[in-house]
C-alpha atoms as a PDB file:
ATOM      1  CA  UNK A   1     -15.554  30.500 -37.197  1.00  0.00           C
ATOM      2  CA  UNK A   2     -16.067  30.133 -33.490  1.00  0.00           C
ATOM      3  CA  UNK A   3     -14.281  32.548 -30.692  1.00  0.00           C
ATOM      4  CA  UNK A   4     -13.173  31.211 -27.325  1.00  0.00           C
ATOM      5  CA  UNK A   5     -12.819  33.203 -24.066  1.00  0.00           C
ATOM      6  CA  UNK A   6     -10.228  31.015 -22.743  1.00  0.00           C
ATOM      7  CA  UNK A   7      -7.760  32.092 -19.160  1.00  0.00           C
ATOM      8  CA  UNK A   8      -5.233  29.143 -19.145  1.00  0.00           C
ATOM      9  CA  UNK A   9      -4.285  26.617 -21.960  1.00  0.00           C
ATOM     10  CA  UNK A  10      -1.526  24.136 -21.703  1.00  0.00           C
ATOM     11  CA  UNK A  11       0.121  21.962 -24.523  1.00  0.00           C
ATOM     12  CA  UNK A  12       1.741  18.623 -23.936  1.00  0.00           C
ATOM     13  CA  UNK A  13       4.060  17.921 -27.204  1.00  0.00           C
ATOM     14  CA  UNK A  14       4.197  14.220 -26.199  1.00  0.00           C
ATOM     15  CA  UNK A  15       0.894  13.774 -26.839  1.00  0.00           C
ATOM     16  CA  UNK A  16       0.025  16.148 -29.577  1.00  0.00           C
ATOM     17  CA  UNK A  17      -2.838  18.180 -27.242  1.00  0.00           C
ATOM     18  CA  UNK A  18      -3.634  21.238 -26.556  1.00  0.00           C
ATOM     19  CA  UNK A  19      -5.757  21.795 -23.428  1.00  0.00           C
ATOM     20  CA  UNK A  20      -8.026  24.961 -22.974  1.00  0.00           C
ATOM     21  CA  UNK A  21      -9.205  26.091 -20.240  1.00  0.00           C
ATOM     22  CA  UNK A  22     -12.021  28.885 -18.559  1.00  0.00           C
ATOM     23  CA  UNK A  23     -11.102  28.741 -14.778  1.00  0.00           C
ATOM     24  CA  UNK A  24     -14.420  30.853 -14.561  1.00  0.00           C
ATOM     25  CA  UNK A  25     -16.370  27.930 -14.971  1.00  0.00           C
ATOM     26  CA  UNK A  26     -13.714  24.845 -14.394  1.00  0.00           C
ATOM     27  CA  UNK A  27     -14.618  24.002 -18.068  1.00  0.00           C
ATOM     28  CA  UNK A  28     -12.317  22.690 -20.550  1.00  0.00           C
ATOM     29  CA  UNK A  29     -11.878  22.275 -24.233  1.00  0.00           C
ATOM     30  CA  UNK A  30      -9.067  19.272 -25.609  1.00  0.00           C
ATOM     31  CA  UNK A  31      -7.406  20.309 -29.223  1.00  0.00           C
ATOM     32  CA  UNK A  32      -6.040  17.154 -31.323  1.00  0.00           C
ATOM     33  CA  UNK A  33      -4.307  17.302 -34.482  1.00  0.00           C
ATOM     34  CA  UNK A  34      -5.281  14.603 -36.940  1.00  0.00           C
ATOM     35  CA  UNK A  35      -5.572  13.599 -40.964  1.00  0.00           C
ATOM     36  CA  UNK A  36      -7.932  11.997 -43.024  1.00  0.00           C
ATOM     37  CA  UNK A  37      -7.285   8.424 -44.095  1.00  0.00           C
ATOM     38  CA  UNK A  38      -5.449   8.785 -46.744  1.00  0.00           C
ATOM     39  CA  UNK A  39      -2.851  11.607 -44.279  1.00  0.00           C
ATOM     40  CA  UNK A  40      -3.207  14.060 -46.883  1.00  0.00           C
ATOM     41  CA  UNK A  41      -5.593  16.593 -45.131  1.00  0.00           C
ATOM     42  CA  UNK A  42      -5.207  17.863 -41.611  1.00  0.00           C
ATOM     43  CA  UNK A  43      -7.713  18.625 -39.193  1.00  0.00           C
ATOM     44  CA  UNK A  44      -8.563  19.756 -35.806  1.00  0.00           C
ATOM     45  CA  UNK A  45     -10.607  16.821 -33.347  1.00  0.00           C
ATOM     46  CA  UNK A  46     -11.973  19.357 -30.761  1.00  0.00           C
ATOM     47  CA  UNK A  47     -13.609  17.604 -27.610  1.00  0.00           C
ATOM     48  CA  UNK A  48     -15.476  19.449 -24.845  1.00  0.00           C
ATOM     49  CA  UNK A  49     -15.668  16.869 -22.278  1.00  0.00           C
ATOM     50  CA  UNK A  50     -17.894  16.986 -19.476  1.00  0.00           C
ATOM     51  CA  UNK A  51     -18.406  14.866 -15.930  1.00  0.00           C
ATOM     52  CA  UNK A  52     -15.612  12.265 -15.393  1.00  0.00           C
ATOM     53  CA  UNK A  53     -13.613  12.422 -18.197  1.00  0.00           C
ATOM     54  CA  UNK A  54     -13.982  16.522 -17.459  1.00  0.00           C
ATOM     55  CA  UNK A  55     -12.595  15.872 -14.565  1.00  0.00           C
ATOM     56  CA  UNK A  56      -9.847  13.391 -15.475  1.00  0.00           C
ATOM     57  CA  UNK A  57      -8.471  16.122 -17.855  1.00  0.00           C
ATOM     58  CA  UNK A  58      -8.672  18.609 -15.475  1.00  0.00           C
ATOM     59  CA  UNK A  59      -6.196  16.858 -13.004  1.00  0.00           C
ATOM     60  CA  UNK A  60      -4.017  15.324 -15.584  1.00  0.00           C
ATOM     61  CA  UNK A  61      -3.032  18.729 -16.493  1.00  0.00           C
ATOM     62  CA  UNK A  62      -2.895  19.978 -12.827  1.00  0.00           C
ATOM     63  CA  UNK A  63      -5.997  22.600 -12.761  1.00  0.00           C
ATOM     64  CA  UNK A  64      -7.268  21.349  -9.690  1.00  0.00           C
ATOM     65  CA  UNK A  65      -5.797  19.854  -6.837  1.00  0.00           C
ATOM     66  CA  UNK A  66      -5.525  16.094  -5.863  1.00  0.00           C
ATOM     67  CA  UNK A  67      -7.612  16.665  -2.883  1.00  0.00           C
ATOM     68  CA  UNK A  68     -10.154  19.106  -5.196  1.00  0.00           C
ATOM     69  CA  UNK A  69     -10.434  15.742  -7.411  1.00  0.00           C
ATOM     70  CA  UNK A  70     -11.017  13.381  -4.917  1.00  0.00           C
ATOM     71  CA  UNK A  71     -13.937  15.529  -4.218  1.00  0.00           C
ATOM     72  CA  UNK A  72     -15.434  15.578  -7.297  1.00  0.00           C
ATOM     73  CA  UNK A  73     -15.104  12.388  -8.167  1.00  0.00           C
ATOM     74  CA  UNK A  74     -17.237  11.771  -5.252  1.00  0.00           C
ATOM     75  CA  UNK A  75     -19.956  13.915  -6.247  1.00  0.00           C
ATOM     76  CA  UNK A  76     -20.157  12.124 -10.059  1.00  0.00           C
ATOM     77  CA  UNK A  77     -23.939  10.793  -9.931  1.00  0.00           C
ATOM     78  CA  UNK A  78     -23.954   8.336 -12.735  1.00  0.00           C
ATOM     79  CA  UNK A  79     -22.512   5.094 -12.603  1.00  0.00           C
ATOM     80  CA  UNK A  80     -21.433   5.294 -16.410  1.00  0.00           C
ATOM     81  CA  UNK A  81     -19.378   9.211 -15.445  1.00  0.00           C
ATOM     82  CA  UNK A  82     -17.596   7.026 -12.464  1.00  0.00           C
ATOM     83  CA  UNK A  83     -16.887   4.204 -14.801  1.00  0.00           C
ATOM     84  CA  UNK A  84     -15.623   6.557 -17.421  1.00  0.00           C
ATOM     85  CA  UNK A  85     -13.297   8.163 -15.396  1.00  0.00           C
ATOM     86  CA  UNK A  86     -12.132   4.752 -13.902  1.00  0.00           C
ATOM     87  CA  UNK A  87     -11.109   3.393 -17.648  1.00  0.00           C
ATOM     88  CA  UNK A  88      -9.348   6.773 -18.089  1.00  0.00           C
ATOM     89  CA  UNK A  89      -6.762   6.572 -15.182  1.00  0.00           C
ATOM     90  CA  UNK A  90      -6.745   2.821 -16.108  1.00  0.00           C
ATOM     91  CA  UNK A  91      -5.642   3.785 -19.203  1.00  0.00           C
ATOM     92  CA  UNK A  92      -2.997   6.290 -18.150  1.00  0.00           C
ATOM     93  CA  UNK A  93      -1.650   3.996 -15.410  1.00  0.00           C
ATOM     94  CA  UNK A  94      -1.221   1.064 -16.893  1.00  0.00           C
ATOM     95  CA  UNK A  95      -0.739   1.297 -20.798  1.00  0.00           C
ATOM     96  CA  UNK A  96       0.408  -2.333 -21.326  1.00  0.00           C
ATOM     97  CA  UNK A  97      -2.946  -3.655 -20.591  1.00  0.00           C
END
């Protein structure tokens, strides 16, 4: 068993997530249901994402500010965390694709 120290967590029943968050240090933990192939056994997916798609979760569930992501999205140092978080917005704004 693992214990998290966590000051904010928000849950979006669309989507089936639960978002965790330690505003002490702007990390964040995302909490999926899910089952095994055959749907018989459920499970947890937990993800602990860090760089872009850190930050993409951390504005999509309004932690930071738009001009507080701007920001750090400037300050991502790989190409691959800027690309990441590119395909991730791509993804949210335009679904069809």
């Amino acid at each position: 068993m693992e214990i998290y120290d966590v000051t904010s967590a928000v849950i979006k029943r669309d989507e089936a997530i639960l978002a965790l968050f330690d505003n002490r240090y702007n990390s964040v933990m995302i909490v999926r249901p899910a089952c095994d192939e055959e749907g018989k056994t459920p499970y947890l997916i937990i993800l602990e994402p860090d760089g872009g798609e850190r930050l993409y979760w951390l504005e999509k569930f309004g932690m930071i500010t738009e001009e507080e992501f701007q920001e750090e999205a400037k300050k991502l140092s790989s190409q691959n965390e800027r690309q990441k978080l590119y395909e991730l917005l791509d993804a949210e704004l335009n679904p069809k694709r």
